[in-house]
N, C-alpha and C. Protein backbone atom coordinates (compact mmCIF):
# COMPACT_ATOMS: atom_id res chain seq x y z
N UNK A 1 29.01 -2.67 3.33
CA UNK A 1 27.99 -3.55 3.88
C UNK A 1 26.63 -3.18 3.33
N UNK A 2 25.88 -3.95 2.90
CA UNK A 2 24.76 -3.76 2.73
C UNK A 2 23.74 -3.47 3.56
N UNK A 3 23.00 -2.61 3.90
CA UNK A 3 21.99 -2.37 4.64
C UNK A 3 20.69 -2.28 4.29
N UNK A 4 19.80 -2.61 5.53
CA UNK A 4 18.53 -2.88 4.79
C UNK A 4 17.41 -2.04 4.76
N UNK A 5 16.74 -2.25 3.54
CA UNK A 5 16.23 -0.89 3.03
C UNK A 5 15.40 -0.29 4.48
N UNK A 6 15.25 0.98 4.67
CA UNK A 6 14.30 1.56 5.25
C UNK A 6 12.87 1.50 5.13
N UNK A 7 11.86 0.80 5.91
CA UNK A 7 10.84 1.47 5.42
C UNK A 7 9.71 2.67 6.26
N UNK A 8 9.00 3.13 6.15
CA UNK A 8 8.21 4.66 6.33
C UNK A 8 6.88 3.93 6.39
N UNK A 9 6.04 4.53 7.05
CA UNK A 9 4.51 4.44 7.32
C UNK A 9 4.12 5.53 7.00
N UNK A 10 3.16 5.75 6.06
CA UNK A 10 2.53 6.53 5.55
C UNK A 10 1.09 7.12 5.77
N UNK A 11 0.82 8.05 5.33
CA UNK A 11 -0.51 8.47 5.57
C UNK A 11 -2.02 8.12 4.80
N UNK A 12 -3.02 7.85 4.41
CA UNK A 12 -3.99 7.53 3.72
C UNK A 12 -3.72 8.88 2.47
N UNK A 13 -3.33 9.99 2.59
CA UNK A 13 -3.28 10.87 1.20
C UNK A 13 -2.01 9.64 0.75
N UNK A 14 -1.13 9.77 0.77
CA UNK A 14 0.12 9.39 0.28
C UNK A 14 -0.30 7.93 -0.47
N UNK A 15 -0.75 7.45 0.10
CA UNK A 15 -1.60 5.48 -0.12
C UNK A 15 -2.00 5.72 -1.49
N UNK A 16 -2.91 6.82 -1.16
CA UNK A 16 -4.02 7.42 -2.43
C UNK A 16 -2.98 7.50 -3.57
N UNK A 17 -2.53 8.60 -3.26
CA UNK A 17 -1.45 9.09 -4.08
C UNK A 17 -0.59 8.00 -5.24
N UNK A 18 0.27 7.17 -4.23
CA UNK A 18 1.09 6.13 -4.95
C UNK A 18 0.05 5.29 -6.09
N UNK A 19 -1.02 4.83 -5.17
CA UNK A 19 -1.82 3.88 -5.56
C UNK A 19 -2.31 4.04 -6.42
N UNK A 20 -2.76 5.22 -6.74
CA UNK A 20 -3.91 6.03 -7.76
C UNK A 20 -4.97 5.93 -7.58
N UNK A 21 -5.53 5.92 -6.71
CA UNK A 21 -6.65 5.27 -5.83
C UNK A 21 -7.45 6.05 -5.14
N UNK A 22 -9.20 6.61 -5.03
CA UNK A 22 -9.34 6.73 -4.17
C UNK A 22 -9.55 6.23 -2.61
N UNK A 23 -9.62 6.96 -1.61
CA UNK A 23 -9.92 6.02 -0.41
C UNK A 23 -10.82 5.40 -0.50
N UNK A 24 -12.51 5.10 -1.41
CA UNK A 24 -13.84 4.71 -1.05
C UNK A 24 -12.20 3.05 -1.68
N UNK A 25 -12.35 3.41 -2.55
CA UNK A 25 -11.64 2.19 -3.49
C UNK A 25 -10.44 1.34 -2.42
N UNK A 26 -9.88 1.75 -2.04
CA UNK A 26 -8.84 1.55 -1.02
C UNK A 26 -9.69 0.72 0.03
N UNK A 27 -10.39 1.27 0.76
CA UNK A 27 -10.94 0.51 1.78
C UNK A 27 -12.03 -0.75 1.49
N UNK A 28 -12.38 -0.78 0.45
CA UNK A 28 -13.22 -1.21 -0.54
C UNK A 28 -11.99 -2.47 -0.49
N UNK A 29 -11.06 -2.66 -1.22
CA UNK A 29 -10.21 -3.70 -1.92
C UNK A 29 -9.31 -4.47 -0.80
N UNK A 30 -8.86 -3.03 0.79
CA UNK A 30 -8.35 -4.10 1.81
C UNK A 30 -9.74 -4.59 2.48
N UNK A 31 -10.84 -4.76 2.26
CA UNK A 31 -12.34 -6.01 2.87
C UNK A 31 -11.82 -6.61 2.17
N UNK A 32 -11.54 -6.76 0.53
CA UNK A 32 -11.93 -8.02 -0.06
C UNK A 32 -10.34 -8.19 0.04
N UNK A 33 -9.44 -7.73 1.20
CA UNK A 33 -8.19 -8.80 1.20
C UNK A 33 -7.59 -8.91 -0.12
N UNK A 34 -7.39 -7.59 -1.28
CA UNK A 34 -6.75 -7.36 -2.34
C UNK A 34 -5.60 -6.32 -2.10
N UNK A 35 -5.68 -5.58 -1.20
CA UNK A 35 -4.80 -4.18 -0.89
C UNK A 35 -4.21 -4.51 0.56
N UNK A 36 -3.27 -3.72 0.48
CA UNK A 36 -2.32 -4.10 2.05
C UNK A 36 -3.15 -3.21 3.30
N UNK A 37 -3.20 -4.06 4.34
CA UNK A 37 -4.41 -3.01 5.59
C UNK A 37 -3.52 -2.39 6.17
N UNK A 38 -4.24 -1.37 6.82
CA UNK A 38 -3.25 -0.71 7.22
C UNK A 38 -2.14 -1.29 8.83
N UNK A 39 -1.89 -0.01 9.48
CA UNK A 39 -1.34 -1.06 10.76
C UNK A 39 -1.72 0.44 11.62
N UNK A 40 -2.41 0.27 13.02
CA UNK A 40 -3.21 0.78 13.53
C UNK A 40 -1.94 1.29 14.70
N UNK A 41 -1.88 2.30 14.62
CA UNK A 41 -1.35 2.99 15.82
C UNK A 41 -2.25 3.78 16.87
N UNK A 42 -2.96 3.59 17.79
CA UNK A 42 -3.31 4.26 18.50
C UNK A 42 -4.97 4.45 17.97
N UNK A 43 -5.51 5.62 17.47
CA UNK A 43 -6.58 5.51 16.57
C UNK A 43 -6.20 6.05 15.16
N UNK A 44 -4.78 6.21 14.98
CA UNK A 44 -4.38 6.44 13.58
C UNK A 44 -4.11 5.31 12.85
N UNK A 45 -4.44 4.52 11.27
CA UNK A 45 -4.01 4.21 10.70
C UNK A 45 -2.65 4.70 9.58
N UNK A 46 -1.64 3.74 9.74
CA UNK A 46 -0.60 3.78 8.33
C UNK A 46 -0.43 2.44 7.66
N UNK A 47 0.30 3.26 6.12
CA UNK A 47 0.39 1.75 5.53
C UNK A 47 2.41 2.28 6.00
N UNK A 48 1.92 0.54 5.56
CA UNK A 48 4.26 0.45 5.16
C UNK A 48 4.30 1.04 3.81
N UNK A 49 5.17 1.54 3.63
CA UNK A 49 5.17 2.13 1.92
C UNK A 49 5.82 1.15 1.09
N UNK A 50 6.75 0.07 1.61
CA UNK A 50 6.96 -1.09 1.12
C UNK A 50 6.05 -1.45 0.71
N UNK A 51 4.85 -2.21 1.55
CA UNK A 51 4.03 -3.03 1.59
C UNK A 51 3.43 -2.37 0.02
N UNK A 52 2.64 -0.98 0.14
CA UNK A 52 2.78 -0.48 -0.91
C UNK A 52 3.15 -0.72 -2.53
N UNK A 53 4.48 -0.47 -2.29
CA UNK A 53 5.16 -0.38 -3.33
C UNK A 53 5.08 -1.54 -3.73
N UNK A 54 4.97 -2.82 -3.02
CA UNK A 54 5.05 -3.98 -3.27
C UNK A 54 3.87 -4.33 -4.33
N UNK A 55 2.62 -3.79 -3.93
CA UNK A 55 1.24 -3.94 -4.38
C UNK A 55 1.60 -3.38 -5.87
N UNK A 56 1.90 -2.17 -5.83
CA UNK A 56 2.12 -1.75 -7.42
C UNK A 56 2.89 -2.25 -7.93
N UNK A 57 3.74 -2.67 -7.56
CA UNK A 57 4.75 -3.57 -8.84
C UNK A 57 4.08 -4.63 -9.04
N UNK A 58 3.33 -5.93 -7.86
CA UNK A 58 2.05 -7.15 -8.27
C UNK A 58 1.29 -6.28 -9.91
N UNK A 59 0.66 -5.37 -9.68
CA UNK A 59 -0.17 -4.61 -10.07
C UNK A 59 0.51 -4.28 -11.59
N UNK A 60 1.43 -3.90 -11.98
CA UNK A 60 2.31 -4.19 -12.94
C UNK A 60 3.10 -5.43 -13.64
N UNK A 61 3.19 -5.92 -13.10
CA UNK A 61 3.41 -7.19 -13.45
C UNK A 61 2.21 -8.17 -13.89
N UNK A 62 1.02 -8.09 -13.49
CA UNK A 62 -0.04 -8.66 -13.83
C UNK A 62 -0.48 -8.44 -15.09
N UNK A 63 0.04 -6.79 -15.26
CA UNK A 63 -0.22 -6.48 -16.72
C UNK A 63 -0.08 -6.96 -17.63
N UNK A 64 1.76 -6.84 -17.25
CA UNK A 64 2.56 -7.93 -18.17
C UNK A 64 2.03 -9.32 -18.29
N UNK A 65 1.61 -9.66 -17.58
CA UNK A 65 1.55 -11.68 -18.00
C UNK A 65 0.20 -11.82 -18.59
N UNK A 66 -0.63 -10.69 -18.69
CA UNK A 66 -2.19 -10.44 -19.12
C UNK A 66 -2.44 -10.59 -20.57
């Protein structure tokens, strides 16, 4: 059976990390509604690492059709 993927909420290092990104840049790009926001637990923010991952492959692919 197929099951469906897992996904993880992550921390703002990890965001950084994948993204290559610093945070000024990060918070910078989810205002202008370019980067995935986070999702607010309590007074902690996480991202989905999907959501994520999703952004860098857009982000690659753009290359390509460039």
């Amino acid at each position: 059976m197929n099951q469906p993927a897992i996904d993880i909420l992550i921390k703002l290092p990890e965001v950084c990390r994948q993204a290559g990104l610093g945070k000024s840049s990060i918070y910078e790009m989810i205002a202008a509604e370019a980067f995935p926001a986070p999702i607010k637990l309590g007074r902690y923010s996480r991202w989905s690492q999907s959501e994520i991952q999703g952004w860098v492959e857009m982000q690659k692919a753009a290359r390509k059709a460039a």
